[in-house]
Protein backbone atom coordinates (compact mmCIF):
# COMPACT_ATOMS: atom_id res chain seq x y z
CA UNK A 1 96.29 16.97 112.84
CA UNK A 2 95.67 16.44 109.03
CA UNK A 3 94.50 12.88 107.62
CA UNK A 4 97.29 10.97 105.74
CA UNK A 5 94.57 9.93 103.84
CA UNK A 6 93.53 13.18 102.73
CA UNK A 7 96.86 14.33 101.86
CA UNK A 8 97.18 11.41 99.88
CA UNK A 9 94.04 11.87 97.76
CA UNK A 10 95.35 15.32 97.42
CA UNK A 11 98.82 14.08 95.75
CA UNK A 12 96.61 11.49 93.43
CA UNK A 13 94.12 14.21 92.46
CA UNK A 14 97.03 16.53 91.29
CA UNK A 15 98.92 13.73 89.29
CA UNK A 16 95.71 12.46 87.59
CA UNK A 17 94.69 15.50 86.49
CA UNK A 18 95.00 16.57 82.85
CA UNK A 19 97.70 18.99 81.67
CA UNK A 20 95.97 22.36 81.32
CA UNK A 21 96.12 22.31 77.54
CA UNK A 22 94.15 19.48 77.27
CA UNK A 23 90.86 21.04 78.48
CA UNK A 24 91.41 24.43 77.50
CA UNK A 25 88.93 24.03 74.69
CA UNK A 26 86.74 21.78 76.13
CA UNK A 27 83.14 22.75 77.01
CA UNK A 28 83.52 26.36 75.04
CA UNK A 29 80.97 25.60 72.40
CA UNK A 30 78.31 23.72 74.24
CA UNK A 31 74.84 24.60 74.30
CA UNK A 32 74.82 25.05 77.85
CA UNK A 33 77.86 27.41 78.15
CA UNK A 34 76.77 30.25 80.38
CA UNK A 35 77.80 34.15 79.39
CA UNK A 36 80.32 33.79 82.15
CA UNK A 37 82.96 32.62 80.26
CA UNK A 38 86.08 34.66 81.08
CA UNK A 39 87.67 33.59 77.84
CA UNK A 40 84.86 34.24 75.51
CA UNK A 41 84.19 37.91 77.31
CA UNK A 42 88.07 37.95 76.36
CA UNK A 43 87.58 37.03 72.77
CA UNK A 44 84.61 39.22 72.27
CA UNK A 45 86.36 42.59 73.88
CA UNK A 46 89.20 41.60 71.41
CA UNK A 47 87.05 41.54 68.51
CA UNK A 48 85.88 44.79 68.94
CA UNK A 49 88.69 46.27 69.15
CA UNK A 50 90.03 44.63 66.16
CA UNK A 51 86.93 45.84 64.45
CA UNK A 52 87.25 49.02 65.38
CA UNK A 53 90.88 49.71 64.06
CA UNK A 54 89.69 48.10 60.88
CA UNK A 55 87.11 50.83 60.41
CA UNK A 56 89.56 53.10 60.99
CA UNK A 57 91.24 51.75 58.57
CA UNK A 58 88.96 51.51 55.95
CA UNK A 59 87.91 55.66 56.81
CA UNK A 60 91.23 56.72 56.15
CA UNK A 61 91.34 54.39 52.23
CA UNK A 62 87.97 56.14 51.93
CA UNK A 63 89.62 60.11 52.08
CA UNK A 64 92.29 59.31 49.67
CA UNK A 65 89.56 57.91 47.23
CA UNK A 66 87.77 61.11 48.13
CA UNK A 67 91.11 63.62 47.66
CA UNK A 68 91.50 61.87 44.21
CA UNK A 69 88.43 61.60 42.61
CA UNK A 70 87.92 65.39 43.24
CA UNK A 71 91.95 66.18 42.14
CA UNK A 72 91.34 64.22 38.86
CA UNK A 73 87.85 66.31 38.10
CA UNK A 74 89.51 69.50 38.53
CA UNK A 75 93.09 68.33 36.66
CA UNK A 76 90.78 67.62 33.49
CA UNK A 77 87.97 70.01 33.67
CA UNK A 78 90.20 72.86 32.02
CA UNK A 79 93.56 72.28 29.43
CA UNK A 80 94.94 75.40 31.46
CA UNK A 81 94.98 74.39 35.05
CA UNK A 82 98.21 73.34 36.13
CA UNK A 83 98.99 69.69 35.96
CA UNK A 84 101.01 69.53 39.25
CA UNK A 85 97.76 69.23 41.18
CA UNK A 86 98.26 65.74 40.59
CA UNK A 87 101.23 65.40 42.25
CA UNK A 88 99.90 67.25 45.26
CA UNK A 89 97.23 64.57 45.16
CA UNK A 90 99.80 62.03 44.88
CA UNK A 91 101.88 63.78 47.97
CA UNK A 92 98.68 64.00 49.98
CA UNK A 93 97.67 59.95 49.38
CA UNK A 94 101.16 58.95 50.48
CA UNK A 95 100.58 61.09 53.85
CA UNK A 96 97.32 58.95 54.04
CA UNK A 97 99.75 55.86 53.25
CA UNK A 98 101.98 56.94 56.13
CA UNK A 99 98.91 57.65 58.71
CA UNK A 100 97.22 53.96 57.51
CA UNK A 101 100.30 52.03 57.84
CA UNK A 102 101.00 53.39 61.29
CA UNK A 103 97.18 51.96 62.29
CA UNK A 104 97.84 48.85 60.89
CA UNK A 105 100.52 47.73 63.00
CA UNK A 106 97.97 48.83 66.02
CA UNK A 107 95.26 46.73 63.84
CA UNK A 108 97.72 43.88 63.83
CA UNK A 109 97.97 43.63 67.29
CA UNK A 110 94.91 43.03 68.14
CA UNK A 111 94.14 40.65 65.23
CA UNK A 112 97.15 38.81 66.13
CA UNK A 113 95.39 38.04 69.09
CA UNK A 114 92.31 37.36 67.79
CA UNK A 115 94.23 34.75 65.80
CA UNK A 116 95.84 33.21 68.45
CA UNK A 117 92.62 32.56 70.63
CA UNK A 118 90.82 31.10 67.54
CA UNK A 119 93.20 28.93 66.43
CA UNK A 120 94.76 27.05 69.98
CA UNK A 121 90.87 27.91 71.68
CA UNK A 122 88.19 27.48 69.40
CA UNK A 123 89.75 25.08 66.75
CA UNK A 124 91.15 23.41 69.40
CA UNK A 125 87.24 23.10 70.91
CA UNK A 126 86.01 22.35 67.59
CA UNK A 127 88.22 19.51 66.63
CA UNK A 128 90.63 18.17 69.61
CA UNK A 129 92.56 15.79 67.32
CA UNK A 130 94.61 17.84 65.16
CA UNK A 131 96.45 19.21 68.77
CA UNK A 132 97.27 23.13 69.35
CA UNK A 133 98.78 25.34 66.68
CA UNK A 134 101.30 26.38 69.15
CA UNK A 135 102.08 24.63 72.35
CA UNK A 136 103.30 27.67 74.20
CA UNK A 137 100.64 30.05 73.04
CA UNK A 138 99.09 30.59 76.54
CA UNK A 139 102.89 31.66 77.94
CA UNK A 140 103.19 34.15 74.40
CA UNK A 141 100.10 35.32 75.07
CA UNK A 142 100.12 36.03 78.75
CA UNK A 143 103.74 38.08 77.86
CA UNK A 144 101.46 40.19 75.10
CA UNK A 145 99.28 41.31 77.71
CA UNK A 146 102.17 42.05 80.33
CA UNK A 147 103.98 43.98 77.81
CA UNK A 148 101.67 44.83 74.46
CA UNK A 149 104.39 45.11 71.61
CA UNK A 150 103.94 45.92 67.92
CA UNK A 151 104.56 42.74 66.04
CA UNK A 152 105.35 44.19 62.53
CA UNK A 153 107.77 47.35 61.21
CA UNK A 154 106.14 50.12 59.63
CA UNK A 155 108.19 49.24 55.86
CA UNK A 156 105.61 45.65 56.60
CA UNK A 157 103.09 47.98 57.24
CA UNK A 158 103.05 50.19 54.30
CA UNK A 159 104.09 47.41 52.31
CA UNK A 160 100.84 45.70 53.06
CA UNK A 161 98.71 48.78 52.33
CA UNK A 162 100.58 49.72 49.10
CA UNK A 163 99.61 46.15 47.84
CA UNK A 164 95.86 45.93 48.99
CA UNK A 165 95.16 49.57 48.44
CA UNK A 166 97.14 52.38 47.54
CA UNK A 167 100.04 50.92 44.57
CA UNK A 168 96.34 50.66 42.72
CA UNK A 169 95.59 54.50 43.68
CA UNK A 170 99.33 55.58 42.62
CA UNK A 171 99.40 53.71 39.40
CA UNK A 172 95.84 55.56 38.45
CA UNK A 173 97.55 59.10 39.65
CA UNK A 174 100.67 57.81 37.73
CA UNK A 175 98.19 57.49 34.28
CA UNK A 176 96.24 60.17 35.03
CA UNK A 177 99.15 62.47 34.98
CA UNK A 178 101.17 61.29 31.78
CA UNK A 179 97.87 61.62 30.06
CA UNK A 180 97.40 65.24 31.59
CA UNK A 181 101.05 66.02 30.53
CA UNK A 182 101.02 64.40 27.09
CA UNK A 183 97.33 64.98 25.85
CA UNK A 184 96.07 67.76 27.76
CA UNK A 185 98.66 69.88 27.95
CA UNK A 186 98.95 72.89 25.82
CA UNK A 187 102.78 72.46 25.17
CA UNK A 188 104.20 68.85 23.87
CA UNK A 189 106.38 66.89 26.57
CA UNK A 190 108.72 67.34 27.87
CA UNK A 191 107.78 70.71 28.19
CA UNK A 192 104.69 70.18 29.33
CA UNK A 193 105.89 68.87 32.48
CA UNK A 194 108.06 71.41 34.01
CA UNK A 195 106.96 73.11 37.07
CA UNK A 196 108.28 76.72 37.65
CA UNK A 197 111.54 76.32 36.68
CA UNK A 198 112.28 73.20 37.24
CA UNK A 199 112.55 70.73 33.27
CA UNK A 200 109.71 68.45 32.83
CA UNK A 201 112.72 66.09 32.20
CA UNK A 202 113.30 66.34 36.06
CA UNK A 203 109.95 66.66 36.90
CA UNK A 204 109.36 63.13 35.18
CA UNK A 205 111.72 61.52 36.98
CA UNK A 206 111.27 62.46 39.54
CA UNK A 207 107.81 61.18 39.61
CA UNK A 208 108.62 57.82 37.86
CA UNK A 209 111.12 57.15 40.67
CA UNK A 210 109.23 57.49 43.31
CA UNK A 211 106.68 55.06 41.65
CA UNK A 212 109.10 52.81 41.31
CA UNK A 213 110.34 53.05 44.92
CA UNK A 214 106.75 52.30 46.08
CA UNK A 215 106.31 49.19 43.32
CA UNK A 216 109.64 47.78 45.06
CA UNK A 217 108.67 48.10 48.81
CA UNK A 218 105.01 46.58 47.56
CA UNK A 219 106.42 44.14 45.92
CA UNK A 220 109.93 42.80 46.80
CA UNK A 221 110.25 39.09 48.28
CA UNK A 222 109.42 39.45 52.33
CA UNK A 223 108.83 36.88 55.04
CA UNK A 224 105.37 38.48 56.10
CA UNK A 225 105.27 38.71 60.39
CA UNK A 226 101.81 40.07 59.73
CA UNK A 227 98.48 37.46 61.01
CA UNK A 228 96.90 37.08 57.62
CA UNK A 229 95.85 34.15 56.46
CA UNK A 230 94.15 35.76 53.80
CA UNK A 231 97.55 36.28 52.11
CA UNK A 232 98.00 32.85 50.55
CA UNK A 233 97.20 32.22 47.01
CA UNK A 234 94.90 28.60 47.85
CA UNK A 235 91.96 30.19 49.44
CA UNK A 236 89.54 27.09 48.13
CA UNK A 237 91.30 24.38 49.05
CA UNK A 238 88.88 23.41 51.56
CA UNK A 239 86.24 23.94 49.32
């Protein structure tokens, strides 16, 4: 037969312990924290594989720098080669666009993660009295690994790429092709511009449209579902 006793200890023990929260941080940055630490094995597989998609982000930036510098120093090494190779260099950096924006969203899944663990884990290790950043971020994150979902849509993602990298890499295709067609060009504009048989009047709008199509996704007021606190404008207010 069991001992009252003991199944009273047992109903004690359970009340007085500590919600789970509570000592979720505790003990993760001591000195004498062994390497096995589920949680930080967790953080540091997650970190890689943040890292990684960021390098495979920053390899695919580094090919459309590539495709342009080498456009741009064949577009002006000769008055008579066509001008339109720019726009085939623009065509190709939006295809780069397209191909970066669709790793992002994998890169943001990870870093979301990331996120999550640093700010209701370690902060929460590091300094207990300012309480989690979200009280139910064990139950979202649990549901994350169940079912991994992509957090942000891919007009976010290229959004976020046009404005960190490639609205910069259009605007310098965008001047370095009214300069071909208005000072290189052996006929004046709009002439200059036509392709085939299509006007350079055409051909110009064509182009500035589609500039301004990628200025307006880039730029237009958004609330940003994307984990980046390096967004905000007050990056030294701590310091």
């Amino acid at each position: 037969m069991s001992d009252p006793e003991d199944e009273t200890r047992g109903e004690t023990d359970e009340d007085d312990a500590p919600p789970p929260d509570s000592t979720v941080g505790k003990g993760l940055l001591d000195a004498e924290m062994g390497p096995s630490s589920s949680m930080a094995h967790l953080y540091r597989g997650e970190i890689h594989r943040m890292t990684l998609w960021r390098e495979r982000l920053d390899q695919t930036t580094n090919w459309a720098v590539i495709v342009i510098a080498a456009i741009l120093t064949w577009a002006f090494s000769s008055a008579g080669n066509p001008h339109y190779v720019v726009l085939v260099g623009a065509a190709v950096v939006s295809l780069f666009l397209f191909v970066e924006a669709h790793r992002y969203r994998a890169y943001d899944v990870w870093r979301s993660r990331v996120r999550t663990l640093q700010e209701n884990v370690f902060a929460y290790g590091l300094d207990p009295s300012k309480g989690l950043v979200d009280e139910n971020w064990r139950a979202r994150l649990a549901d994350d690994y169940r079912t991994p979902t992509l957090k942000i849509t891919a007009e976010e993602a290229v959004a976020h790429r046009l404005r960190r990298v490639y609205l910069p890499l259009f605007t310098v295709l965008l001047a370095a092709w009214v300069i071909r067609v208005v000072a290189f060009a052996l006929r004046p504009w709009p002439a200059s511009a036509a392709i085939g048989r299509i006007p350079g009047l055409a051909v110009t709008g064509v182009v500035f449209l589609a500039y301004l199509a990628a200025a307006v996704v880039a730029l237009r007021p958004r609330t940003w579902h994307a984990r980046d606190e390096l967004r905000t404008e007050n990056l030294r207010r701590y310091r």
